[in-house]
C-alpha atoms as a PDB file:
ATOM      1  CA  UNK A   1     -28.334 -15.077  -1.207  1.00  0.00           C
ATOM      2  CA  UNK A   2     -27.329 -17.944  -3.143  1.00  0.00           C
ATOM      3  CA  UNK A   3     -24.012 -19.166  -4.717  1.00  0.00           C
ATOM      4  CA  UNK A   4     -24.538 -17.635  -8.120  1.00  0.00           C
ATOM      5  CA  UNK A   5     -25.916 -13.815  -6.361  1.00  0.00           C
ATOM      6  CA  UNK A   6     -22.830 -14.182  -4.369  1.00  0.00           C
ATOM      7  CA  UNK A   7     -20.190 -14.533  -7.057  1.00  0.00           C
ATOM      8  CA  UNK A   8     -22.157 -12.015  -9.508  1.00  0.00           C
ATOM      9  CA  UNK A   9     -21.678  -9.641  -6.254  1.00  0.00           C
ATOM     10  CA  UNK A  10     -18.210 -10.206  -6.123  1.00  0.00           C
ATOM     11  CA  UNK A  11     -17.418  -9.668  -9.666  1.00  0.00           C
ATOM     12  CA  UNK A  12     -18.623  -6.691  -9.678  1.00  0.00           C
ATOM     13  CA  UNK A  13     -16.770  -5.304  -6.538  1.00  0.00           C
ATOM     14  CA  UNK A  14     -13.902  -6.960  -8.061  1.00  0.00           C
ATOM     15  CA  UNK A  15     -14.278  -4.348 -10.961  1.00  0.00           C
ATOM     16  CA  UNK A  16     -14.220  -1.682  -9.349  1.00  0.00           C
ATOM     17  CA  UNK A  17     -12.119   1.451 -10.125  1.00  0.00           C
ATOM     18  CA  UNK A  18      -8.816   1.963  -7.752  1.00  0.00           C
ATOM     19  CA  UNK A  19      -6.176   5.064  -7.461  1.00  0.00           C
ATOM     20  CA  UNK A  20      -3.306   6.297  -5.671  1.00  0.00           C
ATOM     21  CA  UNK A  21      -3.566   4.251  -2.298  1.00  0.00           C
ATOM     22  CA  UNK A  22      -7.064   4.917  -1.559  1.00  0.00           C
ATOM     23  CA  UNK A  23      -9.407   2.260   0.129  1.00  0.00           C
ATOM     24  CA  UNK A  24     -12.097   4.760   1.072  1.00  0.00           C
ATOM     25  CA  UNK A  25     -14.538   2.689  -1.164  1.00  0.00           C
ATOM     26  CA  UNK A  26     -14.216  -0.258   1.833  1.00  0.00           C
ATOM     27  CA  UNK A  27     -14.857   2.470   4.858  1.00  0.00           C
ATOM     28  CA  UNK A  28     -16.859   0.443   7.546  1.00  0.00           C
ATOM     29  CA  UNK A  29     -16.313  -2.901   5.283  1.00  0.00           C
ATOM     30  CA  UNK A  30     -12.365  -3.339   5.647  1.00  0.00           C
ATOM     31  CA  UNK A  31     -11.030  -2.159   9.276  1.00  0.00           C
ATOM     32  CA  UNK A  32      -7.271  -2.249   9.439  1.00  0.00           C
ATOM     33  CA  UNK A  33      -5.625  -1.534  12.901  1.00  0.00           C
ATOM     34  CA  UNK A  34      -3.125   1.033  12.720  1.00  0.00           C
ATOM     35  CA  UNK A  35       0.617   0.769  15.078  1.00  0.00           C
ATOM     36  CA  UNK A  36       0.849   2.863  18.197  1.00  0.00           C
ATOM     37  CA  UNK A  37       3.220   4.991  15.681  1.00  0.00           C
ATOM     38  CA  UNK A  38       2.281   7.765  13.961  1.00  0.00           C
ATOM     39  CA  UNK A  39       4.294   7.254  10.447  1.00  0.00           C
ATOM     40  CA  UNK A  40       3.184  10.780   9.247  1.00  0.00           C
ATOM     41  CA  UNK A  41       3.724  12.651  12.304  1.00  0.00           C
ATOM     42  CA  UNK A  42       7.091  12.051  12.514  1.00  0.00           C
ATOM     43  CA  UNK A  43       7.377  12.628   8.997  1.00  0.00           C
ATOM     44  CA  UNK A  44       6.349  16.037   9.720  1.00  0.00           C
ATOM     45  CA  UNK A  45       8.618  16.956  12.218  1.00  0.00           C
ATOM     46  CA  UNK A  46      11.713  15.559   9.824  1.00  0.00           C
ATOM     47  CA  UNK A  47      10.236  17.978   7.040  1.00  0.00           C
ATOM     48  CA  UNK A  48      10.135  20.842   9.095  1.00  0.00           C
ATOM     49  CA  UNK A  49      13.632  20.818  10.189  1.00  0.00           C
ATOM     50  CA  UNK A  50      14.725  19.438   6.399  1.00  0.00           C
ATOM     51  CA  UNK A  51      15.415  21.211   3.020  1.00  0.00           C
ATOM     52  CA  UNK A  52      15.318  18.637   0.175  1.00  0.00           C
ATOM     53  CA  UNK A  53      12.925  15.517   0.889  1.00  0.00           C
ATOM     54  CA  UNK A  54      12.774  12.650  -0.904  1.00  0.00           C
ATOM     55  CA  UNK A  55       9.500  10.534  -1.211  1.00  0.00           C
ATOM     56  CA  UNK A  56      10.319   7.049  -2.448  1.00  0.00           C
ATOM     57  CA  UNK A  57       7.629   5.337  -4.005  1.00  0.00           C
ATOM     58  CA  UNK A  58       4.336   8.157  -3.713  1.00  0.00           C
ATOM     59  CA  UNK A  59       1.248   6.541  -4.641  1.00  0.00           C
ATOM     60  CA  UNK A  60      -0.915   9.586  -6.019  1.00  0.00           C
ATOM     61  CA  UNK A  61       0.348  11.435  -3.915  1.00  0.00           C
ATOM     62  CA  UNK A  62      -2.671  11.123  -1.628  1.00  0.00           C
ATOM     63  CA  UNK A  63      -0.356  10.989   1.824  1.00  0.00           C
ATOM     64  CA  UNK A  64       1.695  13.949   0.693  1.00  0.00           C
ATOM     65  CA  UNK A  65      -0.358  16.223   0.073  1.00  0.00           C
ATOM     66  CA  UNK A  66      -1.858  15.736   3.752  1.00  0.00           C
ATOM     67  CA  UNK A  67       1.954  17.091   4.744  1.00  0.00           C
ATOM     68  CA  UNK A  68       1.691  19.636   2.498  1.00  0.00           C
ATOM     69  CA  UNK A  69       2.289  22.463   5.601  1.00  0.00           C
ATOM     70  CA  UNK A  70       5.214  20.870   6.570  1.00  0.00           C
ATOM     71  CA  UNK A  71       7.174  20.507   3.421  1.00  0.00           C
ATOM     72  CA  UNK A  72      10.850  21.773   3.067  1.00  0.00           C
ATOM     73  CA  UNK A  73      11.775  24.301  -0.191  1.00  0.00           C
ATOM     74  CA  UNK A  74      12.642  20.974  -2.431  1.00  0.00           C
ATOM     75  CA  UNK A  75      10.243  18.082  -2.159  1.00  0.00           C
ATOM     76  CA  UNK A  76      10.920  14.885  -5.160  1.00  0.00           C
ATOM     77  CA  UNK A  77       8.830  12.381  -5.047  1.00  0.00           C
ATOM     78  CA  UNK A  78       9.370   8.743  -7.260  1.00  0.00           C
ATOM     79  CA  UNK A  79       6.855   6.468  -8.448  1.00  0.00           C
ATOM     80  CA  UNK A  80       6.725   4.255 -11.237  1.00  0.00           C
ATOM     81  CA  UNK A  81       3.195   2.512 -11.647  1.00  0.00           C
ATOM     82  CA  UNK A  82       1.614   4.477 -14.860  1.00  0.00           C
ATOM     83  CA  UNK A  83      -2.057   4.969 -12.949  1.00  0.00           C
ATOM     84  CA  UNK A  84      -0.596   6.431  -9.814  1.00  0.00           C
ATOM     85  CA  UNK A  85       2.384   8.204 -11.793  1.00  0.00           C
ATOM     86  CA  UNK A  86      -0.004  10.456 -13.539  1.00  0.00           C
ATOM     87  CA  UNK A  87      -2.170  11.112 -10.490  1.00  0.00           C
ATOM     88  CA  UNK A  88       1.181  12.634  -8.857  1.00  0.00           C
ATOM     89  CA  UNK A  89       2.346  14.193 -11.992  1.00  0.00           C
ATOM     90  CA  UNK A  90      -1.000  15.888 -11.517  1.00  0.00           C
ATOM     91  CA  UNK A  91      -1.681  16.691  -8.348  1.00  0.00           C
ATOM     92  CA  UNK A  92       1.736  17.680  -7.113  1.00  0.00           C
ATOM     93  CA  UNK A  93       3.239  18.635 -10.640  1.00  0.00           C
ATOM     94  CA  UNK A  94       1.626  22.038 -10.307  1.00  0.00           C
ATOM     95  CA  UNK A  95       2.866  22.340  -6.459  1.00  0.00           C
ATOM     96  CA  UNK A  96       6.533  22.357  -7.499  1.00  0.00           C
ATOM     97  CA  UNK A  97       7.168  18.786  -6.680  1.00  0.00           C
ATOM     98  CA  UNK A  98       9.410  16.910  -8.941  1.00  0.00           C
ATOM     99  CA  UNK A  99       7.974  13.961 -10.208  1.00  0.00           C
ATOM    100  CA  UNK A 100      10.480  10.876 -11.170  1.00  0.00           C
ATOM    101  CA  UNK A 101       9.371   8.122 -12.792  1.00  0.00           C
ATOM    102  CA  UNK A 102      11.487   5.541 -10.878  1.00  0.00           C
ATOM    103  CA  UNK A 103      11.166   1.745 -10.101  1.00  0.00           C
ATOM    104  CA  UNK A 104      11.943   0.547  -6.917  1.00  0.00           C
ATOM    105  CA  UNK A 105      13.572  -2.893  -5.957  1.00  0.00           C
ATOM    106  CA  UNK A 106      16.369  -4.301  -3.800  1.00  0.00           C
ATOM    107  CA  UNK A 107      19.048  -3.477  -5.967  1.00  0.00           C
ATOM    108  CA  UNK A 108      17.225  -0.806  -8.053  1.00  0.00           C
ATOM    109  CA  UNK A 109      19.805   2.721  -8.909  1.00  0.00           C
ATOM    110  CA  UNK A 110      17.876   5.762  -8.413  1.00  0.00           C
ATOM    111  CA  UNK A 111      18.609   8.935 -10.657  1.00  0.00           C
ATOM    112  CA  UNK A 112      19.859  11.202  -7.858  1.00  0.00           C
ATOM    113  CA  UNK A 113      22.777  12.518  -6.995  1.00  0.00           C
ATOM    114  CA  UNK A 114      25.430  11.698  -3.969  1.00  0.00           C
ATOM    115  CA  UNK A 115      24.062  13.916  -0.916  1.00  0.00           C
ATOM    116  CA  UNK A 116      21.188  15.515  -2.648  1.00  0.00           C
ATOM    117  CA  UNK A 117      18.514  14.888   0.384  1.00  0.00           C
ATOM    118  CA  UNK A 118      18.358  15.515   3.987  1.00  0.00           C
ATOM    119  CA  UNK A 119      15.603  13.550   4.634  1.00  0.00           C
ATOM    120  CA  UNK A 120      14.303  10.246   2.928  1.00  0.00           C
ATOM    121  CA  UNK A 121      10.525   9.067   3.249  1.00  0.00           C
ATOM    122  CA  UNK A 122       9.845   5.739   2.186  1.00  0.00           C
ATOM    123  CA  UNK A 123       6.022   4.409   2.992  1.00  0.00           C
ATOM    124  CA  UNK A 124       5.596   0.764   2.263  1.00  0.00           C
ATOM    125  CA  UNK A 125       8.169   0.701  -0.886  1.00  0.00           C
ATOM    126  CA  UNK A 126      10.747  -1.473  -2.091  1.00  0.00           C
ATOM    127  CA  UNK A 127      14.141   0.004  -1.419  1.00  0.00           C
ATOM    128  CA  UNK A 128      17.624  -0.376  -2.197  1.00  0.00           C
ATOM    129  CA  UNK A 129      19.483   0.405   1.191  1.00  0.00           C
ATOM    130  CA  UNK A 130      22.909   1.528  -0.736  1.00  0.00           C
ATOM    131  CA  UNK A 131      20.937   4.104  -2.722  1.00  0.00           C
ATOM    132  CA  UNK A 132      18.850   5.440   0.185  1.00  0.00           C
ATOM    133  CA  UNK A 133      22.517   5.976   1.895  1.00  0.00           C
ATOM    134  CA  UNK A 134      23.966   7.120  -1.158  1.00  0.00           C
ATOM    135  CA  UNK A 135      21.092   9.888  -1.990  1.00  0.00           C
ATOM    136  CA  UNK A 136      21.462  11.224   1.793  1.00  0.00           C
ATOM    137  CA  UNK A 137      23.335  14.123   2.853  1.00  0.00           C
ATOM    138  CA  UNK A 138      25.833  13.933   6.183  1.00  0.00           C
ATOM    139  CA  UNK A 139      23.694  13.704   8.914  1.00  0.00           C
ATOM    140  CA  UNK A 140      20.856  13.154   6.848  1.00  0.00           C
ATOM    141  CA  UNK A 141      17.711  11.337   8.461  1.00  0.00           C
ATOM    142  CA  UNK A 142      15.485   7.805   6.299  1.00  0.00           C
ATOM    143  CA  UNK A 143      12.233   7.061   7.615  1.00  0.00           C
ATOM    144  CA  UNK A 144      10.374   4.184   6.605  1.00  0.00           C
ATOM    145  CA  UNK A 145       7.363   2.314   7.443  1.00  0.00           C
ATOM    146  CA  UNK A 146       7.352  -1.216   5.997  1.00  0.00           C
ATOM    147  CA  UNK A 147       4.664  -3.840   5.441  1.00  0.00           C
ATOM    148  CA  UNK A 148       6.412  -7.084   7.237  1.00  0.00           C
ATOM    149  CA  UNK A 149       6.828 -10.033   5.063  1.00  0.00           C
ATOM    150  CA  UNK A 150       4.370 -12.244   6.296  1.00  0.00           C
ATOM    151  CA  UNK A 151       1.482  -9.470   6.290  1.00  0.00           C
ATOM    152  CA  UNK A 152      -1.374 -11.669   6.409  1.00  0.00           C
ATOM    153  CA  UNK A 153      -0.144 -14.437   5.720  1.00  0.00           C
ATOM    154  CA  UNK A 154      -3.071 -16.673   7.072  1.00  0.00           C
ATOM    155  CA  UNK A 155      -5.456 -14.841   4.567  1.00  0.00           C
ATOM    156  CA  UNK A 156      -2.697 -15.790   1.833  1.00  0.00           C
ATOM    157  CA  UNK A 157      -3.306 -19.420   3.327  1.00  0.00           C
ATOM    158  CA  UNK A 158      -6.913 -19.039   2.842  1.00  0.00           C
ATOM    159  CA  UNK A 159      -6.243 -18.931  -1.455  1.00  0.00           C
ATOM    160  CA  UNK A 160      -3.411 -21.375  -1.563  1.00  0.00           C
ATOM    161  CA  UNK A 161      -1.020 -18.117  -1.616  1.00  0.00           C
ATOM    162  CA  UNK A 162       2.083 -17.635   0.447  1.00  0.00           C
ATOM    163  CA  UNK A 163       3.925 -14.649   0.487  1.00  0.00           C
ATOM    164  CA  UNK A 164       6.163 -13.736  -2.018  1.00  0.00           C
ATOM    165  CA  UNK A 165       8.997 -11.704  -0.128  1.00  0.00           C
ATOM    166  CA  UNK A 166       9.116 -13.729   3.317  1.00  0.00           C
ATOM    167  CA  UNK A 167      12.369 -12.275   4.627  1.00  0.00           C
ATOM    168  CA  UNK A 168      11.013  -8.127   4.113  1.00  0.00           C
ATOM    169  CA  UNK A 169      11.409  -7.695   7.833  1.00  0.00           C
ATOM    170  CA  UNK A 170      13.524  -5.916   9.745  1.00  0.00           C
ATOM    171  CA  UNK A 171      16.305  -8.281  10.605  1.00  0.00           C
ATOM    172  CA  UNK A 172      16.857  -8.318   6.257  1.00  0.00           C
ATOM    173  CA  UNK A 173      17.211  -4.352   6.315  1.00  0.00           C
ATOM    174  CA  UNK A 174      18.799  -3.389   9.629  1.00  0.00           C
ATOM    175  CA  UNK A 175      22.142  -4.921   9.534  1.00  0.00           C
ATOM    176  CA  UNK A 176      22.035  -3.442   5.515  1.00  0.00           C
ATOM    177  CA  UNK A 177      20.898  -0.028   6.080  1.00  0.00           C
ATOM    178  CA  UNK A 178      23.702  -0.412   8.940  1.00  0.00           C
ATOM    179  CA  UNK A 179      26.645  -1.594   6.303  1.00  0.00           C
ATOM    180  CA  UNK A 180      25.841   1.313   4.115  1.00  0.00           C
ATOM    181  CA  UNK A 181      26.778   3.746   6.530  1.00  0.00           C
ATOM    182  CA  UNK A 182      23.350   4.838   8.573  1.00  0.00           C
ATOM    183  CA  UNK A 183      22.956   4.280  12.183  1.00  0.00           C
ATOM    184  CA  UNK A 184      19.567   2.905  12.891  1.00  0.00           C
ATOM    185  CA  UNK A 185      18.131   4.855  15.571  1.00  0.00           C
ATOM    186  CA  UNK A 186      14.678   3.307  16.309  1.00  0.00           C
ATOM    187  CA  UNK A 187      13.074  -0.102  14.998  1.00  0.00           C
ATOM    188  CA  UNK A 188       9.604  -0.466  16.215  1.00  0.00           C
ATOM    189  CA  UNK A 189       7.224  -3.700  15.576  1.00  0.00           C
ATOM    190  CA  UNK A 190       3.974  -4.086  15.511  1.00  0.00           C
ATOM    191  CA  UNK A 191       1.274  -7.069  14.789  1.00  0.00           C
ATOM    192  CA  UNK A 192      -2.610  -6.440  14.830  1.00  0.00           C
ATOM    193  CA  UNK A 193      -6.002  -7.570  12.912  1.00  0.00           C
ATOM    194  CA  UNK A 194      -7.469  -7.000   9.161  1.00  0.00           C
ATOM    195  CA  UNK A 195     -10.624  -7.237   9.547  1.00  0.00           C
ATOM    196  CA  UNK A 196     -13.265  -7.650   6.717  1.00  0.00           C
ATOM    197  CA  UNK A 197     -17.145  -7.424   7.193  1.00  0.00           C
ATOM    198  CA  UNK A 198     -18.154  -8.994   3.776  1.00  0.00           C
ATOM    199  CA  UNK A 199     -16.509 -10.801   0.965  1.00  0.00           C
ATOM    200  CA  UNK A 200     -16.938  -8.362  -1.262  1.00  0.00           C
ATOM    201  CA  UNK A 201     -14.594  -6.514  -0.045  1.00  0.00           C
ATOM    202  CA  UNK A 202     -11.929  -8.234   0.034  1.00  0.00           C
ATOM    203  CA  UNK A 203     -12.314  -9.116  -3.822  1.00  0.00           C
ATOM    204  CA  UNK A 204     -12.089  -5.241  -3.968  1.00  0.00           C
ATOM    205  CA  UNK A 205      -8.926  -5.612  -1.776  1.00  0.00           C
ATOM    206  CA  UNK A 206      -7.248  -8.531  -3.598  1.00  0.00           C
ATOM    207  CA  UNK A 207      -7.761  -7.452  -6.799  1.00  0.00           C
ATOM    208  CA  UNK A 208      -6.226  -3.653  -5.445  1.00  0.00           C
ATOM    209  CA  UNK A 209      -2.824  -5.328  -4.348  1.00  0.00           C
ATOM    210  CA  UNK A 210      -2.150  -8.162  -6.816  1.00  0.00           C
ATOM    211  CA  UNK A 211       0.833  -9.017  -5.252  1.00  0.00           C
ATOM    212  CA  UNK A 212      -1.036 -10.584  -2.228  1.00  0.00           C
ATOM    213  CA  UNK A 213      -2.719 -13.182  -4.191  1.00  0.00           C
ATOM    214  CA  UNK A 214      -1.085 -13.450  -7.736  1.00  0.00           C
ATOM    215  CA  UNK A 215      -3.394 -14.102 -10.234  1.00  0.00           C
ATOM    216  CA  UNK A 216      -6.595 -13.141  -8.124  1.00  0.00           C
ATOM    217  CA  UNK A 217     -10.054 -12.642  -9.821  1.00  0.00           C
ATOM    218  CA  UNK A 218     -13.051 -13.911  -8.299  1.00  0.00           C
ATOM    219  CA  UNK A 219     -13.976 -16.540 -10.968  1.00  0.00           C
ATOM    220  CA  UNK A 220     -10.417 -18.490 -10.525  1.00  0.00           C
ATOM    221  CA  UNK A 221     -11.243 -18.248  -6.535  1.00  0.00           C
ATOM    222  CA  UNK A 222     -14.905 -18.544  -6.385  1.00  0.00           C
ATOM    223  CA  UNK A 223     -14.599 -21.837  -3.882  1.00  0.00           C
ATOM    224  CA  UNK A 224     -12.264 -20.113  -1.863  1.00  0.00           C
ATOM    225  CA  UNK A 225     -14.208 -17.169  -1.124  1.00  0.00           C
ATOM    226  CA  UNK A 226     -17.693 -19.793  -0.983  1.00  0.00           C
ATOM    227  CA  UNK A 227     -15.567 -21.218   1.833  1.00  0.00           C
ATOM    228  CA  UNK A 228     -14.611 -17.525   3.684  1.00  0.00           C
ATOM    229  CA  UNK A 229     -18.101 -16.663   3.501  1.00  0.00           C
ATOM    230  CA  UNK A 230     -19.481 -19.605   5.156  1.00  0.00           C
ATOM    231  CA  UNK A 231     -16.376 -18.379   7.402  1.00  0.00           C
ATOM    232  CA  UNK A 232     -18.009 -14.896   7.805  1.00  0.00           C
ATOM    233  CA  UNK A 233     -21.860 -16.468   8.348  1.00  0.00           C
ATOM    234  CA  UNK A 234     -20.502 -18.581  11.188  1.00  0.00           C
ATOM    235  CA  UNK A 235     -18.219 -15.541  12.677  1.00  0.00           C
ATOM    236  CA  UNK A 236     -19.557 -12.353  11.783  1.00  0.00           C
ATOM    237  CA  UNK A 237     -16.631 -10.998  10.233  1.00  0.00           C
ATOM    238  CA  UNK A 238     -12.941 -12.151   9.110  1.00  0.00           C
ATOM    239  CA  UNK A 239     -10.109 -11.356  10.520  1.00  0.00           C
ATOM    240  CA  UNK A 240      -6.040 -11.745   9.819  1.00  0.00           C
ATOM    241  CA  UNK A 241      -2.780 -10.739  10.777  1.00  0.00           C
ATOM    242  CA  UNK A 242      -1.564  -8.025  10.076  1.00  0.00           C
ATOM    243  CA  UNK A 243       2.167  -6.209  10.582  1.00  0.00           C
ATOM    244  CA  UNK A 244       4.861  -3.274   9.784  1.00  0.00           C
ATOM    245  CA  UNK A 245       7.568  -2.111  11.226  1.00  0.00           C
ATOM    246  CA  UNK A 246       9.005   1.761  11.328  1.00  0.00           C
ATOM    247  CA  UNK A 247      12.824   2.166  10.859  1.00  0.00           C
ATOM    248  CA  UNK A 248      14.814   5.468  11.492  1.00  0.00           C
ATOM    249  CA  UNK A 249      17.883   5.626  10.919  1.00  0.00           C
ATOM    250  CA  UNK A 250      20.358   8.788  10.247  1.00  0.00           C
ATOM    251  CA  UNK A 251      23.343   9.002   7.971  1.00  0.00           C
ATOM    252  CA  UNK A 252      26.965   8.773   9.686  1.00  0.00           C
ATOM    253  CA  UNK A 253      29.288  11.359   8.945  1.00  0.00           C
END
């Protein structure tokens, strides 16, 4: 296929619709590795033993619903980007979940009251650690499963992008959660492959998370992706790092 079939492909996977958190449009395209952790297992058990949950940041409420068997009487769930707030509004609106429109950052306030949760979910959110300690109740329990700071960074490399919060890792939020008054019970780390099988597909995947790449659209970084599909020819597929973390950690009383 020649240069011009190539980017005329790519524009067109590049306009393709995305929701929620859903990549199901790159299934057998975009492989990502998964930690020896099981984020929504354990989130499980924590509901079943919980009464108020807290879901910080919940897409469309995609991963949430999956736990719907397990959730305590009062589940609240925040999210703040307008597509994915209305898909929770309605898809978990009419469950009984309270929806807040909140945005999430470092040093965000959330519109919850002292002690109103026993257990705090966080999946790959921003997060304030004061707040998350604050909104706990004695001997409450936050789980959260971070993308590290230097996810895939040598993809990044690839478009002249590096990434934009560096220090997200779990030496910046362990000592914090720790001055706020949790006690971190388990860090785990992890570090495995994203793997792409055609370039399409990661124009689907850039243009999905706009953070990665700021600025991404296939006709700004046509010669970029020229030079990761001559990548691909030579290789067979492309592949980067990849990396999270899980931190537990339960509120001192």
């Amino acid at each position: 296929m020649n240069q011009e079939k190539l980017v005329a492909v790519w524009k067109h996977e590049e306009q393709q619709p995305f929701t929620g958190w859903d990549f199901s449009y790159l299934d057998g395209r975009m492989v990502e590795e998964q930690p020896p952790w099981s984020y929504p297992t354990r989130a499980a058990q924590l509901m079943q033993r919980s009464s108020a949950v807290l879901d910080m940041g919940t897409g469309g409420g995609e991963r949430l619903l999956k736990l719907r068997k397990n959730w305590p009487r009062r589940v609240v769930v925040t999210e703040d980007y307008p597509p994915n707030l209305k898909l929770a509004e309605q898809r978990l609106g009419p469950l009984g979940v309270t929806v807040v429109d909140v945005p999430l950052t470092r040093d965000g306030l959330m519109p919850f009251e002292d002690g109103e949760f026993d257990l705090v979910l966080n999946r790959h959110s921003a997060l304030n650690c004061a707040e998350v300690a604050r909104a706990l109740a004695p001997e409450g329990v936050f789980l959260t499963q971070q993308i590290h700071g230097l996810w895939t960074q040598d993809l990044l490399a690839a478009f002249g992008a590096v990434p934009q919060w560096p220090d997200a890792t779990p030496e910046y939020y362990v000592p914090r959660l720790e001055a706020a008054g949790l006690k971190v019970e388990r860090v785990k780390e992890w570090q495995g492959r994203l793997i792409f099988h055609d370039v399409g597909a990661m124009a689907y995947y850039l243009k999905a998370a706009p953070w990665l790449v700021p600025g991404f659209s296939v006709e700004m970084h046509k010669w970029s992706l020229m030079k990761l599909q001559e990548q691909l020819q030579r290789e067979g597929q492309l592949v980067f790092e990849a990396r999270k973390y899980l931190i537990e950690s339960g509120k001192v009383i």
